[in-house]
Protein backbone atom coordinates (compact mmCIF):
# COMPACT_ATOMS: atom_id res chain seq x y z
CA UNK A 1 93.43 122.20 87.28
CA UNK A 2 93.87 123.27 90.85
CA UNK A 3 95.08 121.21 93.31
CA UNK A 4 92.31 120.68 95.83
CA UNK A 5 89.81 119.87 92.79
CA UNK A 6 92.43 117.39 91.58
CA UNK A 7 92.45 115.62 94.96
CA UNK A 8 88.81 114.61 94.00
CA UNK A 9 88.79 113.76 90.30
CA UNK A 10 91.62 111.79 90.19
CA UNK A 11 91.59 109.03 92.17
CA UNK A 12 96.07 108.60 92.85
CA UNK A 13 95.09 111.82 95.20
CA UNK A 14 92.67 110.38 97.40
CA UNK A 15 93.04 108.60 101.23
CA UNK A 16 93.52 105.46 101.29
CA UNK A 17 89.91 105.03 102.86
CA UNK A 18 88.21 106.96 100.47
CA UNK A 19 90.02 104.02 97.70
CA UNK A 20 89.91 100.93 99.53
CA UNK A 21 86.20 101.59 101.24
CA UNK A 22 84.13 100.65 97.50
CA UNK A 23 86.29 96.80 98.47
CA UNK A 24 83.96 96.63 101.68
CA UNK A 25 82.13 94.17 100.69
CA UNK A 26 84.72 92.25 98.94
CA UNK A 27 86.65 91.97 102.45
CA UNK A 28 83.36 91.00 104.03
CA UNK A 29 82.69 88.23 101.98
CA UNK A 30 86.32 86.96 101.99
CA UNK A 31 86.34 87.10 105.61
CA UNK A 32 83.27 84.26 105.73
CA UNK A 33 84.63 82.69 103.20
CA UNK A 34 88.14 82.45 105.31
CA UNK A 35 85.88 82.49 108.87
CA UNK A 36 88.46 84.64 109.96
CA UNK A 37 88.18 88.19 110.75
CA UNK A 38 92.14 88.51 110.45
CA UNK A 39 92.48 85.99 107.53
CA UNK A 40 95.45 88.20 105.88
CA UNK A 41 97.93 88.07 108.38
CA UNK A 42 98.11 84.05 107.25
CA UNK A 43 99.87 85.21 103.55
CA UNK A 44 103.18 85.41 105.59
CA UNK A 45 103.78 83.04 108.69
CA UNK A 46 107.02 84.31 109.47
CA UNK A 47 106.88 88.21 109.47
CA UNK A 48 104.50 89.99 112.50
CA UNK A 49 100.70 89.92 111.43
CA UNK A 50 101.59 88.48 108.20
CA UNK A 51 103.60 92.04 106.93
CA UNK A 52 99.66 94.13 107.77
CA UNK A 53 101.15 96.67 109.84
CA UNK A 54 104.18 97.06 112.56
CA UNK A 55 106.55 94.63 111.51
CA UNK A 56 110.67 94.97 111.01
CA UNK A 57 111.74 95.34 108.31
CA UNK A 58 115.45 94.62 109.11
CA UNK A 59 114.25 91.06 110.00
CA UNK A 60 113.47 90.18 106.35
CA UNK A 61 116.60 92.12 104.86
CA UNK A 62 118.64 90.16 107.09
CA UNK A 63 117.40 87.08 105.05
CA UNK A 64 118.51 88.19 101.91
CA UNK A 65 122.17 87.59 100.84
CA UNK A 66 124.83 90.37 100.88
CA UNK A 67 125.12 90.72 97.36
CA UNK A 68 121.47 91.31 96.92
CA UNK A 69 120.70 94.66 98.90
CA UNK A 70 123.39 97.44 99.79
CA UNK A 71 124.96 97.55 102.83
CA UNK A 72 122.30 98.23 105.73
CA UNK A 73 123.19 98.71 109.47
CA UNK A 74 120.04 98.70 112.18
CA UNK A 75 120.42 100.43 115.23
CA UNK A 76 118.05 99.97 118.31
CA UNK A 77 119.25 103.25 119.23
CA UNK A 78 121.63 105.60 118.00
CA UNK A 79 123.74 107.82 119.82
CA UNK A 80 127.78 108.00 119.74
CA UNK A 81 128.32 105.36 117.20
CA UNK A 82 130.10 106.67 114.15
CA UNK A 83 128.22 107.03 110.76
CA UNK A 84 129.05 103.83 109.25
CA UNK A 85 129.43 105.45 105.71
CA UNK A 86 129.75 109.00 104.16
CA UNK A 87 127.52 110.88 102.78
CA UNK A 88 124.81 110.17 101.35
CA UNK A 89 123.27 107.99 102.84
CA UNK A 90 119.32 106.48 103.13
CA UNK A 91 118.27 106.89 106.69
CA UNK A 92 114.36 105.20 107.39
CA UNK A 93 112.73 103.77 110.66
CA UNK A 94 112.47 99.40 111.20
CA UNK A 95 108.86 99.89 111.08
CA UNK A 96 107.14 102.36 108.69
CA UNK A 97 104.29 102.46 105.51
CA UNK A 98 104.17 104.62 102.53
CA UNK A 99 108.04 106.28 102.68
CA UNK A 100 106.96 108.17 106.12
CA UNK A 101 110.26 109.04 107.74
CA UNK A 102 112.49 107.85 104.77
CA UNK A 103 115.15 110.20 104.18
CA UNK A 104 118.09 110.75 101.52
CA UNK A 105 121.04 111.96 103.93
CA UNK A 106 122.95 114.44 102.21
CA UNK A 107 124.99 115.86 104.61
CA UNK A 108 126.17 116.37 108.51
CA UNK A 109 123.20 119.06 108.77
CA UNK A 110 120.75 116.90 107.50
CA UNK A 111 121.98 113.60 109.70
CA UNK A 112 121.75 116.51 112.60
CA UNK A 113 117.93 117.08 111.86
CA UNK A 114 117.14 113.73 111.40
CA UNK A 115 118.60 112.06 114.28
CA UNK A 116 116.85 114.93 116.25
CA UNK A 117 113.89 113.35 115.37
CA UNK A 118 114.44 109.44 115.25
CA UNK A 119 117.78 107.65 116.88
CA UNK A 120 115.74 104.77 117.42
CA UNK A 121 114.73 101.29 115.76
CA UNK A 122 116.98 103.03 113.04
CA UNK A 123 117.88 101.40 109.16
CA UNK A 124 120.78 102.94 107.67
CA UNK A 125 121.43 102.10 104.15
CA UNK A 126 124.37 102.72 101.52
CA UNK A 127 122.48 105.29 99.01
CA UNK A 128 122.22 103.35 95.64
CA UNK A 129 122.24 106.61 93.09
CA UNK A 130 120.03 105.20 89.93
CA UNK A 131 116.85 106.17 88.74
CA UNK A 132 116.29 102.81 87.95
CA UNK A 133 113.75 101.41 90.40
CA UNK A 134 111.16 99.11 90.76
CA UNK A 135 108.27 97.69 92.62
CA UNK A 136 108.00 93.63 92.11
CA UNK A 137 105.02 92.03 93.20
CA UNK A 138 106.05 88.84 94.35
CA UNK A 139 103.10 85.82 95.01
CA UNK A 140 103.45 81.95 95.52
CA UNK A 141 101.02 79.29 96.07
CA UNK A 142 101.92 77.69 99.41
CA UNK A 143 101.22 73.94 98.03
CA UNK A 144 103.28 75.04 94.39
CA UNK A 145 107.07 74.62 94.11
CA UNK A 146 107.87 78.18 92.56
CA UNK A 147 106.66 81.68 92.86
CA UNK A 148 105.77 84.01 90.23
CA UNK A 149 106.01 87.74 89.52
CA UNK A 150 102.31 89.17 88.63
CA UNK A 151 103.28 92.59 88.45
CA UNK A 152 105.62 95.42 87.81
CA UNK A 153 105.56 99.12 88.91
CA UNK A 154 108.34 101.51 87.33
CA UNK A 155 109.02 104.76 89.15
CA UNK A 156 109.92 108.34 87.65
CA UNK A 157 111.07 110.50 90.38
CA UNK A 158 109.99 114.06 90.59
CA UNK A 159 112.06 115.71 88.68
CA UNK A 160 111.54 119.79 87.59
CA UNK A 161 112.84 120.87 83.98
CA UNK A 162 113.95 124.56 84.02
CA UNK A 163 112.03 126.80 81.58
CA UNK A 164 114.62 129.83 81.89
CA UNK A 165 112.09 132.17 83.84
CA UNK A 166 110.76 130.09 86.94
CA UNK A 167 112.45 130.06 90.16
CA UNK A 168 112.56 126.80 92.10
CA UNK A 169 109.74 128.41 94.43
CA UNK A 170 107.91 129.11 91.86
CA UNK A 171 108.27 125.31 90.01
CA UNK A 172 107.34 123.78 93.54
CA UNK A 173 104.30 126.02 93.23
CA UNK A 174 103.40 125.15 89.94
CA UNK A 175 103.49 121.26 90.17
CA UNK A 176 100.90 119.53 91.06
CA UNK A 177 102.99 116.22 92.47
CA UNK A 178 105.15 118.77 94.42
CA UNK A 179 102.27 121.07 95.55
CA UNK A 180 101.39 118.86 98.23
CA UNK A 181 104.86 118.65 99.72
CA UNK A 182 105.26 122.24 99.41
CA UNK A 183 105.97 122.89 102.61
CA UNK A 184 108.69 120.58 103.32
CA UNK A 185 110.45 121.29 99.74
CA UNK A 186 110.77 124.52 100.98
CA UNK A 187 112.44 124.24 103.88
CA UNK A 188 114.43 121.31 102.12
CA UNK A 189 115.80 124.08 99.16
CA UNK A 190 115.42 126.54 100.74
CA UNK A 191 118.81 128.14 99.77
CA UNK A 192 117.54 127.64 96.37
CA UNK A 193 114.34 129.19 96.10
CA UNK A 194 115.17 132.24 94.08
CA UNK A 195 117.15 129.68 91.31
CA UNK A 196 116.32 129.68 88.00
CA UNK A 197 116.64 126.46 86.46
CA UNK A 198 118.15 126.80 82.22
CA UNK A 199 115.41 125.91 79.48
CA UNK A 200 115.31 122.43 79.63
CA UNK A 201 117.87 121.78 82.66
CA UNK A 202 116.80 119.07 84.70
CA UNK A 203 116.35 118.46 88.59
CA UNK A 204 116.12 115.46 90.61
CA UNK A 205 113.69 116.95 93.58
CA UNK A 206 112.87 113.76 95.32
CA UNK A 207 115.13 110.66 95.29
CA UNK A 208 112.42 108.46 97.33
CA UNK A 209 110.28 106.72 95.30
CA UNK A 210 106.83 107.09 96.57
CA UNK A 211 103.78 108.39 95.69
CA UNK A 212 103.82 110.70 98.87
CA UNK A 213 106.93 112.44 97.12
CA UNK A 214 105.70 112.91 93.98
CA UNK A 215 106.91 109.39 92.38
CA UNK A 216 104.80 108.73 89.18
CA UNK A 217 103.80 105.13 88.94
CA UNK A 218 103.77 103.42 85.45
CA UNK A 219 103.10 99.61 84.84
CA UNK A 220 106.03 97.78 83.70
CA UNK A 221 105.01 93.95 83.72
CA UNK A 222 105.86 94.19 80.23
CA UNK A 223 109.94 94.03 81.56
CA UNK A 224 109.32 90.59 83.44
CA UNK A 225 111.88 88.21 81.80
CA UNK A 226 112.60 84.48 82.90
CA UNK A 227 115.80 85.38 84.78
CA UNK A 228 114.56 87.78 86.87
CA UNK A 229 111.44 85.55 88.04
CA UNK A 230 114.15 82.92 88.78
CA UNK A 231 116.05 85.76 90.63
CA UNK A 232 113.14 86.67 92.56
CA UNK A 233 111.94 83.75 93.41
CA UNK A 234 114.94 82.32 94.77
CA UNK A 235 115.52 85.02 97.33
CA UNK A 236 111.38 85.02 98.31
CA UNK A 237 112.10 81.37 98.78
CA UNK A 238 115.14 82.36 101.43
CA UNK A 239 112.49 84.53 103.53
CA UNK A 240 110.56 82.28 105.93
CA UNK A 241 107.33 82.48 105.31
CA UNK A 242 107.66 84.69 102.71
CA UNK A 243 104.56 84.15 100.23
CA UNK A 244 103.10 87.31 99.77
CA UNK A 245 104.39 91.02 98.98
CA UNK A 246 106.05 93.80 96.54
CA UNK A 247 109.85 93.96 97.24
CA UNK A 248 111.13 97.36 95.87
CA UNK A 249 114.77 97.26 94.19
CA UNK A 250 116.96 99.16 92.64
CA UNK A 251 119.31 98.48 89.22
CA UNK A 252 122.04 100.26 87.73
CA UNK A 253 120.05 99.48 84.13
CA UNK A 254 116.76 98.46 82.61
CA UNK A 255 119.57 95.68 81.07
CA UNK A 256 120.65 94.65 85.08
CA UNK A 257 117.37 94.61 86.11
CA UNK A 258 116.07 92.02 83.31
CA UNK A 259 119.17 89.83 84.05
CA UNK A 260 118.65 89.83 87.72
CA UNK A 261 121.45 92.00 88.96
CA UNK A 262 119.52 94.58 91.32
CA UNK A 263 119.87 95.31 94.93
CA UNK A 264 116.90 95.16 97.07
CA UNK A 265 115.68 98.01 99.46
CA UNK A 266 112.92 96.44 101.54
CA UNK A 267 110.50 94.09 101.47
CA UNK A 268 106.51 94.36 102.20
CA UNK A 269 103.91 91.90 103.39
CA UNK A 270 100.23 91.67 103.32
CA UNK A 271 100.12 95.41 103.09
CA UNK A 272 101.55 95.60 99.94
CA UNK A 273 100.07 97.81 97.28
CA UNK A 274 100.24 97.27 93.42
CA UNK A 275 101.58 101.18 92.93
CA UNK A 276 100.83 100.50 88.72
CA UNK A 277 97.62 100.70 89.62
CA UNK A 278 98.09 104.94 90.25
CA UNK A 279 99.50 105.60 86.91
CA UNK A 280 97.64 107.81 85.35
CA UNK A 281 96.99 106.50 81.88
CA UNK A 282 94.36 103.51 84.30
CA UNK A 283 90.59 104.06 85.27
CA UNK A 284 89.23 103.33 88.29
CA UNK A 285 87.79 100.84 87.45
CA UNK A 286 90.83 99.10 86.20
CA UNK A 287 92.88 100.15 88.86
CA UNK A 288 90.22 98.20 91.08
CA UNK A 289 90.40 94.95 88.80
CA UNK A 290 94.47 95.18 89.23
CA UNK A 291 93.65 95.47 93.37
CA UNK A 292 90.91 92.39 92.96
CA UNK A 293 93.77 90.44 91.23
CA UNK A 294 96.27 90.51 93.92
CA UNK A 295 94.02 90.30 96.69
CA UNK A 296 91.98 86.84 95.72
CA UNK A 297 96.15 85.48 95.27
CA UNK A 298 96.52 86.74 98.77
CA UNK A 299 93.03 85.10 99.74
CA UNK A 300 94.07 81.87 98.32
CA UNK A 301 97.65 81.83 100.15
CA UNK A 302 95.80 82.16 103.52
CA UNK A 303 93.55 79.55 102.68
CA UNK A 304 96.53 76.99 101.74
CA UNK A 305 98.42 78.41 104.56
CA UNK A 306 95.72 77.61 107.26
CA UNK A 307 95.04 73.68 105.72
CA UNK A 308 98.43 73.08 105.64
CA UNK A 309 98.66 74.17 109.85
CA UNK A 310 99.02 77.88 110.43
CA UNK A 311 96.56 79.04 112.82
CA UNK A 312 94.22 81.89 112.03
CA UNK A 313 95.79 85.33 114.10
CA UNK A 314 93.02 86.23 116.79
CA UNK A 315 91.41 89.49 115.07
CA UNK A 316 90.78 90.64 118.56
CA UNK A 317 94.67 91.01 119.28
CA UNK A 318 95.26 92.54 115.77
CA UNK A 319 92.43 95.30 116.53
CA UNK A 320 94.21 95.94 120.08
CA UNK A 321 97.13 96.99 118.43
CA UNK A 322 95.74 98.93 115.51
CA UNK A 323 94.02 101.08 118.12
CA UNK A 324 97.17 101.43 119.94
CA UNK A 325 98.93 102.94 116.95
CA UNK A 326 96.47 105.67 116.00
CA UNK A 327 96.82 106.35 119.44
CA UNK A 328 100.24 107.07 119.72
């Protein structure tokens, strides 16, 4: 199927307001039912408009004990300070959505490039190598004692398996999950276009793991086990005002992860997306029952949250600042 086709019949390919625009009227009747314009931003008190947009992520991994994420340095800017580990390295900006700007830092050339383009409001972060890695959706009740996990998203990298005949070019070419990044995988291998990759000799192409980079999505609430809701929830518990949100992790083993012995990336808010809901084997119409799910638990958070004293955010300040970003 070609690409641009795909883009429309399959709905992990579209915007993210061609997806989310059907839920129109679900938002417009939550918002009366809240009578509050901005009722999300209540699902986490303590992180900037709730975790909706433009808030630090360094704040919330500073709340989570050492032993729990890898080692992570912010900088407000960076300029002479000394690489505080070798190679590689995760480089990705304090505030950011969808893996925009997150890079895998394999070398001096590629710190070079990327510090070209961002030295500030910089996360560094020891590079965890496992292909092990998950998205948690994390939820509690703010009148209930304990949390819950009500979802699980496993990740497959992309990942190209030679055939004997195809160059790398021509593999980029020829995938639909990398045919969209084309451009940048090019200039990212580019000393390795013309390689032919053995019959059945794998590649990692993309260590992030997001959709934008080719990450398939499969549903893995099957793997929640006792221990790791008890994991999880203790650490959510350590955020302030931490009710709502997916934390992405990382685990040497399926085994680790079970048990609770992971090591956290980041943590989102009321932004959060169920990613399960793109894998493939889902309809749309399931994939919107999986959205409806999460959102009425984020609905009923806010609610909870404003009885029990949190003020509604003024929806007027919230649009100022969403205009100011898609104007910069």
């Amino acid at each position: 199927m070609k690409p641009k086709l795909t883009k429309w019949t399959r709905y992990e390919f579209w915007s993210f307001w061609l997806f989310y625009g059907p839920l129109t009227p679900w938002y417009i009747y939550k918002i009366f039912r809240a009578g509050a314009p901005a009722y999300f931003c209540a699902a986490n008190p303590g992180i900037k408009w709730g975790g909706f947009m433009n808030y630090p992520k360094i704040n919330l991994l500073n709340q989570i004990e050492d032993k729990y994420k890898p080692k992570t340095v912010f900088f407000e800017e960076f300029t002479t300070q000394k690489i505080p580990f070798e190679f590689p390295f995760i480089a990705k900006p304090n505030i950011g959505e969808r893996g925009i700007g997150v890079e895998l830092i394999r070398n001096k050339t590629d710190w070079e490039t990327y510090i070209k383009q961002n030295n500030r409001d910089l996360i560094l972060q020891e590079y965890f190598d496992s292909n092990f890695e998950f998205g948690v959706f994390y939820v509690r009740l703010p009148n209930e004692e304990n949390g819950k996990i009500i979802s699980i998203t496993t990740k497959e990298f992309l990942t190209f398996v030679g055939d004997g005949k195809s160059t790398f070019k021509e593999l980029i070419n020829q995938n639909l999950r990398a045919f969209y990044r084309k451009d940048y995988l090019f200039e990212r291998y580019k000393n390795e276009l013309s390689t032919v990759l053995a019959n059945g000799e794998q590649k990692l192409v993309e260590p992030i793991g997001n959709h934008s980079r080719g990450t398939i999505f499969l549903d893995g609430s099957h793997l929640k086990t006792i221990q790791l809701e008890k994991t999880i929830d203790k650490i959510a518990k350590n955020i302030d005002g931490f009710f709502y949100g997916r934390i992405d992790l990382k685990a040497k083993s399926l085994e680790d992860f079970q048990n609770g012995n992971f090591v956290i990336l980041e943590i989102n808010g009321a932004n959060s997306e169920d990613k399960h809901i793109y894998e493939t084997r889902k309809n749309l119409l399931k994939a919107y029952k999986e959205v409806l799910k999460h959102l009425n638990y984020k609905h009923k958070i806010d609610i909870q949250n404003n009885k029990n004293g949190i003020k509604w955010t003024d929806w007027r300040l919230l649009a100022k600042e969403i205009m100011a970003r898609y104007k910069s």
